[in-house]
N, C-alpha and C. Protein backbone atom coordinates (compact mmCIF):
# COMPACT_ATOMS: atom_id res chain seq x y z
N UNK A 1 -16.52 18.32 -11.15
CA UNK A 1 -16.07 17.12 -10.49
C UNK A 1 -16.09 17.34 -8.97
N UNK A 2 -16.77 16.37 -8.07
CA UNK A 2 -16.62 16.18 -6.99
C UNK A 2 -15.06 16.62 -6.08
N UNK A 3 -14.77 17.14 -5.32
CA UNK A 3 -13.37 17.29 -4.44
C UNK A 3 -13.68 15.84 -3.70
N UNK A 4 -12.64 14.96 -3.42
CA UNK A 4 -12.25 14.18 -3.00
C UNK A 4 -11.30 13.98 -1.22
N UNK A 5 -11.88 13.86 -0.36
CA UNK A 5 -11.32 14.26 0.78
C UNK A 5 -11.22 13.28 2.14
N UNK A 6 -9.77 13.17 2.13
CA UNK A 6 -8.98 12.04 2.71
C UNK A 6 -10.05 12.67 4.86
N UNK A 7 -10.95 11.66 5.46
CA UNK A 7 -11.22 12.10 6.60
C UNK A 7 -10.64 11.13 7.59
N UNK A 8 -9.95 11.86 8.81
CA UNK A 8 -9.21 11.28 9.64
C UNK A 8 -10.64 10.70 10.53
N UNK A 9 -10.69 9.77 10.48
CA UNK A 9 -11.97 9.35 11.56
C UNK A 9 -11.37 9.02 13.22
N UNK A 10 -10.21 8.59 13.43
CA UNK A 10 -9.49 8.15 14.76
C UNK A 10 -8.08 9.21 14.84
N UNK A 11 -8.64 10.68 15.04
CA UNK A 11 -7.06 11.21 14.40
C UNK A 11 -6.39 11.06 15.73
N UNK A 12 -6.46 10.37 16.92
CA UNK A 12 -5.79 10.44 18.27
C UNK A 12 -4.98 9.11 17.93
N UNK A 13 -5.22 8.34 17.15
CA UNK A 13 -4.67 7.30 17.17
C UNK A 13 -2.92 7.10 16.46
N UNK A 14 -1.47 6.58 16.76
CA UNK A 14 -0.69 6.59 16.22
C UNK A 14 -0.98 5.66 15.03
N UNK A 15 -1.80 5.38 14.62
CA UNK A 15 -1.75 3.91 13.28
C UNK A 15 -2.27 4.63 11.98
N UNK A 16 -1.73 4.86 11.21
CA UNK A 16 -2.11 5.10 10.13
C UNK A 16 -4.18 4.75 9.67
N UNK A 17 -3.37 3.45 9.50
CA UNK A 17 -5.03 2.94 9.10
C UNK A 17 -5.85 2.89 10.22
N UNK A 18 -5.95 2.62 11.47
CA UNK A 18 -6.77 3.39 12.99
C UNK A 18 -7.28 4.72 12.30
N UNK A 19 -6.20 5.30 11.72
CA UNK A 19 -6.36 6.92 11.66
C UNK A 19 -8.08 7.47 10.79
N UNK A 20 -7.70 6.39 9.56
CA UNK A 20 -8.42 6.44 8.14
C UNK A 20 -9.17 5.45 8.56
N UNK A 21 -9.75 4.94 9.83
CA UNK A 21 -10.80 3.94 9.75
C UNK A 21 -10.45 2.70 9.47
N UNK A 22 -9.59 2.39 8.91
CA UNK A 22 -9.27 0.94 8.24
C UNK A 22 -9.39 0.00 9.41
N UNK A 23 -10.13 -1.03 9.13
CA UNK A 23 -9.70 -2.46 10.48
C UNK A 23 -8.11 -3.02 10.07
N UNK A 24 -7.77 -3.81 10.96
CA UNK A 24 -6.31 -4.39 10.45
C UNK A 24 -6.98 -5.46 9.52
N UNK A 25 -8.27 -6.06 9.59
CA UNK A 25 -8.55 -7.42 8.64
C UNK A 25 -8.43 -6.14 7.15
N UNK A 26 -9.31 -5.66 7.31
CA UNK A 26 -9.16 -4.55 6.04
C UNK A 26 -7.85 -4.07 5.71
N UNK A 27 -7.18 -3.98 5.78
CA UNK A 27 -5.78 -3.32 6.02
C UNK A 27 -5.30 -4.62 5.03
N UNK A 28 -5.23 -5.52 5.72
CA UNK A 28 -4.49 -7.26 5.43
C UNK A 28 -5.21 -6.83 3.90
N UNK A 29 -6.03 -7.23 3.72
CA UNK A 29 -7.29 -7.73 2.32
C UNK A 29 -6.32 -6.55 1.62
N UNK A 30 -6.68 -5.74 1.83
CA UNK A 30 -6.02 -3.79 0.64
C UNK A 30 -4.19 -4.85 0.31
N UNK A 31 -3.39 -4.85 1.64
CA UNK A 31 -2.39 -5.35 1.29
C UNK A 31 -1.93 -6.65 0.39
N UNK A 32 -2.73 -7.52 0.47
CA UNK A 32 -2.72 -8.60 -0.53
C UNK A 32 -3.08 -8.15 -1.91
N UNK A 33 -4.10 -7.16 -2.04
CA UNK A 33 -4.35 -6.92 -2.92
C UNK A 33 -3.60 -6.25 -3.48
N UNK A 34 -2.40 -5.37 -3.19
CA UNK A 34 -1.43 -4.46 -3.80
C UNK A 34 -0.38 -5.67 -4.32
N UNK A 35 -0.30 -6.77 -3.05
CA UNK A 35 0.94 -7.56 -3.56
C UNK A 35 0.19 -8.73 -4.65
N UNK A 36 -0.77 -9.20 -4.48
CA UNK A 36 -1.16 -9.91 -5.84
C UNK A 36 -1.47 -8.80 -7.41
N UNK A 37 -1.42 -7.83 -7.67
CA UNK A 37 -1.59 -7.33 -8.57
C UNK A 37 -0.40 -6.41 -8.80
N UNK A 38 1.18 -6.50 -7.94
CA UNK A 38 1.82 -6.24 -8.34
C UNK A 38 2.83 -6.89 -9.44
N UNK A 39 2.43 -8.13 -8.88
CA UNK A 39 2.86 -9.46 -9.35
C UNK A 39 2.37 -9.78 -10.89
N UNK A 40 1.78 -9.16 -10.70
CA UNK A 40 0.91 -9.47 -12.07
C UNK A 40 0.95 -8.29 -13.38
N UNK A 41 1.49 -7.55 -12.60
CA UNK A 41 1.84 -5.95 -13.53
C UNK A 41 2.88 -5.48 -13.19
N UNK A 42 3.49 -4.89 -14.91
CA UNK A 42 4.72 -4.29 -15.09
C UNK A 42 4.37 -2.66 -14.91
N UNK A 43 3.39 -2.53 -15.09
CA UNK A 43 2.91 -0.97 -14.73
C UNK A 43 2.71 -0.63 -13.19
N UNK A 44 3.26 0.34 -12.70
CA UNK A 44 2.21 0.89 -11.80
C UNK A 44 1.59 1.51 -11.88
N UNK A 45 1.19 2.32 -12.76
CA UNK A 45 -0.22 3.00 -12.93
C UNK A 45 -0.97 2.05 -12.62
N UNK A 46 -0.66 0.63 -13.89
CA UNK A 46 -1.54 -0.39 -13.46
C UNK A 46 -2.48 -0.87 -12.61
N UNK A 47 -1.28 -1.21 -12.05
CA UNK A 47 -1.82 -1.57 -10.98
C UNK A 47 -2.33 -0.65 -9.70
N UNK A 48 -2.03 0.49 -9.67
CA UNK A 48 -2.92 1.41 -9.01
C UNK A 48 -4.33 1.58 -9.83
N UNK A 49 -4.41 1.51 -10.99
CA UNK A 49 -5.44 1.82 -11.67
C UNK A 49 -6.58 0.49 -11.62
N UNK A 50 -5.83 -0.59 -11.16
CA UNK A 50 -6.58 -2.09 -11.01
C UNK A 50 -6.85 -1.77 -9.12
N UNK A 51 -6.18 -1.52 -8.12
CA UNK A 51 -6.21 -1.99 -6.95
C UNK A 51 -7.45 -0.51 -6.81
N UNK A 52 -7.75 0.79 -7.61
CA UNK A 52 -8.27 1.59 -7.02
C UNK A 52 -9.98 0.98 -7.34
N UNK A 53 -10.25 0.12 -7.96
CA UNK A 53 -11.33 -0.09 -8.13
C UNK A 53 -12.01 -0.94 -6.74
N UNK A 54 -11.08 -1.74 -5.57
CA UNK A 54 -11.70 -2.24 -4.70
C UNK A 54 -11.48 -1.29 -3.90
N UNK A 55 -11.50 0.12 -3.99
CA UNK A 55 -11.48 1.23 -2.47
C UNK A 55 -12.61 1.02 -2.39
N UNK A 56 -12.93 0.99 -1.55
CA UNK A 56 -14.87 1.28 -0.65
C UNK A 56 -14.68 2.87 -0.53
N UNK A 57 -13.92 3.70 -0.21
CA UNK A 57 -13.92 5.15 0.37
C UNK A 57 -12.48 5.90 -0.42
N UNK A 58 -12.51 6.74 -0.24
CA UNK A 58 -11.61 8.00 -0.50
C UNK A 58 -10.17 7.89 0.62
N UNK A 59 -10.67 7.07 1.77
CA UNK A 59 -9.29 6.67 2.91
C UNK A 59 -9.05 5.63 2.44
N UNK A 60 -9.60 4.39 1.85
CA UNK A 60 -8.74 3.33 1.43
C UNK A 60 -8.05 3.63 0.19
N UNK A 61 -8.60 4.38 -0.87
CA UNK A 61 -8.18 4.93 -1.80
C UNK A 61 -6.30 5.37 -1.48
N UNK A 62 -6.80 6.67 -0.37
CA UNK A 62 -5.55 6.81 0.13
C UNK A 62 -4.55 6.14 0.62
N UNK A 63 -4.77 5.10 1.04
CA UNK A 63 -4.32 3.88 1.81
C UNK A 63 -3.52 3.32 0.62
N UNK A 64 -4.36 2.78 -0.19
CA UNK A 64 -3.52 1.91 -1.27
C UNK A 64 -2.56 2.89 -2.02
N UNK A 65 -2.69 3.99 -2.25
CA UNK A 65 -1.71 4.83 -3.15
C UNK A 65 -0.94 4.76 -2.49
N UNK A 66 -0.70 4.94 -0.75
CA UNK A 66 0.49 5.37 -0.29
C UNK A 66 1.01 3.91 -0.10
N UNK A 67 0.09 2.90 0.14
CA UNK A 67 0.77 1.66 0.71
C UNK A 67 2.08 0.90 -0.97
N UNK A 68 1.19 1.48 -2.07
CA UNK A 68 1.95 0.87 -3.13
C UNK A 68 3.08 1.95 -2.86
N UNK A 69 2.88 3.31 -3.19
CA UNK A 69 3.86 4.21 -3.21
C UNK A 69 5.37 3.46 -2.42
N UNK A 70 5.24 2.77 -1.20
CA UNK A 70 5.86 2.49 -0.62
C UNK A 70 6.58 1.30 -0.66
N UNK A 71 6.04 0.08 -1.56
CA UNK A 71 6.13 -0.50 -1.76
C UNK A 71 7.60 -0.52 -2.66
N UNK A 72 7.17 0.40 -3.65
CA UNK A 72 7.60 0.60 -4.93
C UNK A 72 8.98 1.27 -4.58
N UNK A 73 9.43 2.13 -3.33
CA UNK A 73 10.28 2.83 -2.97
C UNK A 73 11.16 1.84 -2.18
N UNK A 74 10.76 0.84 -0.97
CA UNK A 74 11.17 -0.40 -0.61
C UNK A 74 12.02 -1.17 -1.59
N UNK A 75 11.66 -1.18 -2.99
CA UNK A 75 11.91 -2.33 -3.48
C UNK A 75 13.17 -1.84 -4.42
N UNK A 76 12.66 -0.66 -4.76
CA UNK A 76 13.68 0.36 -5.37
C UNK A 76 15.48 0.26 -4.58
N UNK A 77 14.92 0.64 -2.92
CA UNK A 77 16.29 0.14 -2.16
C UNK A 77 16.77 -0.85 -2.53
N UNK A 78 16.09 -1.85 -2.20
CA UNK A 78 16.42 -3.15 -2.41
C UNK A 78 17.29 -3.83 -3.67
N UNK A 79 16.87 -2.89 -4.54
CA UNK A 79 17.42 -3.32 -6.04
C UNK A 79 18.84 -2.57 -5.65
N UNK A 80 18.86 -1.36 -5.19
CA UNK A 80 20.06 -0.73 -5.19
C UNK A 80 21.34 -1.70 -3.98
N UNK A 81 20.94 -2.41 -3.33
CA UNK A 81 21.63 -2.94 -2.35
C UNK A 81 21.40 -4.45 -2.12
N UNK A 82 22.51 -5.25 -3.23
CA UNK A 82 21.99 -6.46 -3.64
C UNK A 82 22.63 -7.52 -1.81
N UNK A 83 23.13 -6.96 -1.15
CA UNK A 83 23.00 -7.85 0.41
C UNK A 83 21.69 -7.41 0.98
N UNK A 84 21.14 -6.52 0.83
CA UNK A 84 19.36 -5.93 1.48
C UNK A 84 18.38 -6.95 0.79
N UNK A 85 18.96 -6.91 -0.69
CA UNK A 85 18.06 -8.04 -1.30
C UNK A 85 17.99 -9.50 -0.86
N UNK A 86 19.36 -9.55 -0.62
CA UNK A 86 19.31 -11.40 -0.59
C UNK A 86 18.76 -11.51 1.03
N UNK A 87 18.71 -10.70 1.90
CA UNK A 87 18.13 -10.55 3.07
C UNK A 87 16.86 -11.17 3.15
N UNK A 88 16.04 -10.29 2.36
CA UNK A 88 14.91 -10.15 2.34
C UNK A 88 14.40 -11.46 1.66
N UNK A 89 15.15 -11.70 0.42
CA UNK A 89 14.79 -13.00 -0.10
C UNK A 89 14.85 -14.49 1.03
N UNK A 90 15.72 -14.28 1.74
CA UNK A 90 15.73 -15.08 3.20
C UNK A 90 15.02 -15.52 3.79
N UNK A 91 14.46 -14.21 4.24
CA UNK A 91 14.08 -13.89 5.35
C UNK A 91 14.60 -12.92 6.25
N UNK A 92 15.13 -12.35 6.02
CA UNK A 92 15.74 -11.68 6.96
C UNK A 92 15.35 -10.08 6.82
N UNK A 93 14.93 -9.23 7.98
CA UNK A 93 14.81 -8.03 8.01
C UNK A 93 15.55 -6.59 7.14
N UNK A 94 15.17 -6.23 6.77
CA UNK A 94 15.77 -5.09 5.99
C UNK A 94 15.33 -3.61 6.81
């Protein structure tokens, strides 16, 4: 099997996705795509296993694992702290 290897293409840059090449339009598209197919699945494997099929590269790849990873940890708070929740359900910053 191939090794798989995350390349910093902009590593001077503070932005994550700058870092991994990503445009912000690209960035947006990956992010919709984590939140429409989270929506839609009780799994996350799932849906990592659905969102890894639109990586173009091994950095968006990376991108979406960590962007769901994060997602999933966000929301986790959120459940634990039902005034963070109703915040957010608002509008309001968390």
């Amino acid at each position: 099997m191939e090794n798989l290897v995350v390349t910093q293409v902009n590593p001077e840059s503070k932005s994550m996705t700058t870092i991994l090449g990503i445009s912000e339009e690209r960035s947006q598209e990956l992010a919709e795509l984590i939140s429409n197919e989270f929506a839609k699945n009780n799994s996350k494997v799932s849906v990592l296993e659905n969102i890894s099929k639109e990586a173009k590269n091994v950095n968006e790849l990376a991108f979406l694992a960590f962007s769901l990873g994060s997602l999933v940890e966000h929301l986790s708070s959120l459940s634990s702290n039902p005034l963070a929740m109703l915040s957010a359900l608002i509008g309001g910053r968390v």
